[in-house]
Protein backbone atom coordinates (compact mmCIF):
# COMPACT_ATOMS: atom_id res chain seq x y z
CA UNK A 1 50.43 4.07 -35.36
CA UNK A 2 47.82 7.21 -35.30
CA UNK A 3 44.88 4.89 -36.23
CA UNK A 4 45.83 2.82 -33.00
CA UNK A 5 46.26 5.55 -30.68
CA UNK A 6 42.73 7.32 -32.23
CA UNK A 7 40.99 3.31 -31.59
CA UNK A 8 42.29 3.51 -28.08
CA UNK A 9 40.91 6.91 -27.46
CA UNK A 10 37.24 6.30 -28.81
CA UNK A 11 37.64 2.75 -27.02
CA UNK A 12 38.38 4.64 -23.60
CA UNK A 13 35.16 6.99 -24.72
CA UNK A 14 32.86 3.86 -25.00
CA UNK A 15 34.10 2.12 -21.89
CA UNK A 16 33.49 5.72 -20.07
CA UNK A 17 29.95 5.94 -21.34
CA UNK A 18 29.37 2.19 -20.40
CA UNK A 19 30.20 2.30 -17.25
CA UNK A 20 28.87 5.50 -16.19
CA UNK A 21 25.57 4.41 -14.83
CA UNK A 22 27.81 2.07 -12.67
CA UNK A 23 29.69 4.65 -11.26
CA UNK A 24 27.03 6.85 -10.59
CA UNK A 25 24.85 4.15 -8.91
CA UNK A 26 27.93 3.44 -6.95
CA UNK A 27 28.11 7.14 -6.05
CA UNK A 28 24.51 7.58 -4.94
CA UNK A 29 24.89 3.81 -2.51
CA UNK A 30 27.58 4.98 -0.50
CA UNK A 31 26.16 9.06 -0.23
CA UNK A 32 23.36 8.14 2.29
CA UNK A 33 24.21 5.48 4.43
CA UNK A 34 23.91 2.56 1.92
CA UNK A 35 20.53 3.92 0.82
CA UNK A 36 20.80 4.10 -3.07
CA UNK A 37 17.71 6.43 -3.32
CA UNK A 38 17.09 7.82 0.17
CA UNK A 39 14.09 6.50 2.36
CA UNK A 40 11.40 4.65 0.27
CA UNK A 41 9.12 2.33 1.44
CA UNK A 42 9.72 -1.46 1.23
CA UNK A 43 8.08 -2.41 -2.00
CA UNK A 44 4.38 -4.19 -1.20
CA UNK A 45 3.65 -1.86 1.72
CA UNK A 46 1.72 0.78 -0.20
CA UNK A 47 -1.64 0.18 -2.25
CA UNK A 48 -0.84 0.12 -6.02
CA UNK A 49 -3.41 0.35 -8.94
CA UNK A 50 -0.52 -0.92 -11.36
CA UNK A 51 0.14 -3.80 -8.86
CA UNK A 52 -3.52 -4.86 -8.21
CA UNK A 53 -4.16 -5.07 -11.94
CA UNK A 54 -0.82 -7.18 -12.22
CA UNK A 55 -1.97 -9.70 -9.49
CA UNK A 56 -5.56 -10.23 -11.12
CA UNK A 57 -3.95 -10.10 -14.53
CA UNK A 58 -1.76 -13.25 -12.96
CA UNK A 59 -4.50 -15.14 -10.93
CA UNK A 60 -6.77 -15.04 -14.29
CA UNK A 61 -3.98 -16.32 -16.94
CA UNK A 62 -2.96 -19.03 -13.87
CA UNK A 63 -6.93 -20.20 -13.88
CA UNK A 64 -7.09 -20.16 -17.66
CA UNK A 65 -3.61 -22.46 -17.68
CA UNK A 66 -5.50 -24.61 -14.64
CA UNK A 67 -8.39 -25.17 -16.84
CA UNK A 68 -6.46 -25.63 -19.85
CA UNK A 69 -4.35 -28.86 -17.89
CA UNK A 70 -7.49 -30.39 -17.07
């Protein structure tokens, strides 16, 4: 009967540590008015060196697969 009881307590310490990011996601959504991370703007609206070299890195491999299919 102990080894049950000690499997339900380290269960309940997994299913805590799981679901913690949940909870605290959950926690930060309903702090500021349904705004997860306070005010940010909407993704797309600011310039982004990451994002440019994403788009060209996209536009190149879908030429390369356009001259491939020809």
């Amino acid at each position: 009967m102990g080894g049950v009881i000690e499997l339900f307590v380290i269960m309940l310490i997994v299913a805590a540590a799981a679901f913690a990011p949940l909870g605290y996601f959950i926690y930060k959504f309903t702090q500021k008015n349904a705004e997860p991370f306070g005010d940010i703007e909407p993704h797309g609206d600011s310039p982004s060196v990451v994002n440019d070299l994403a788009e060209k890195a996209i536009k190149s491999i879908k030429g390369l697969i356009a001259k491939n299919n020809k």
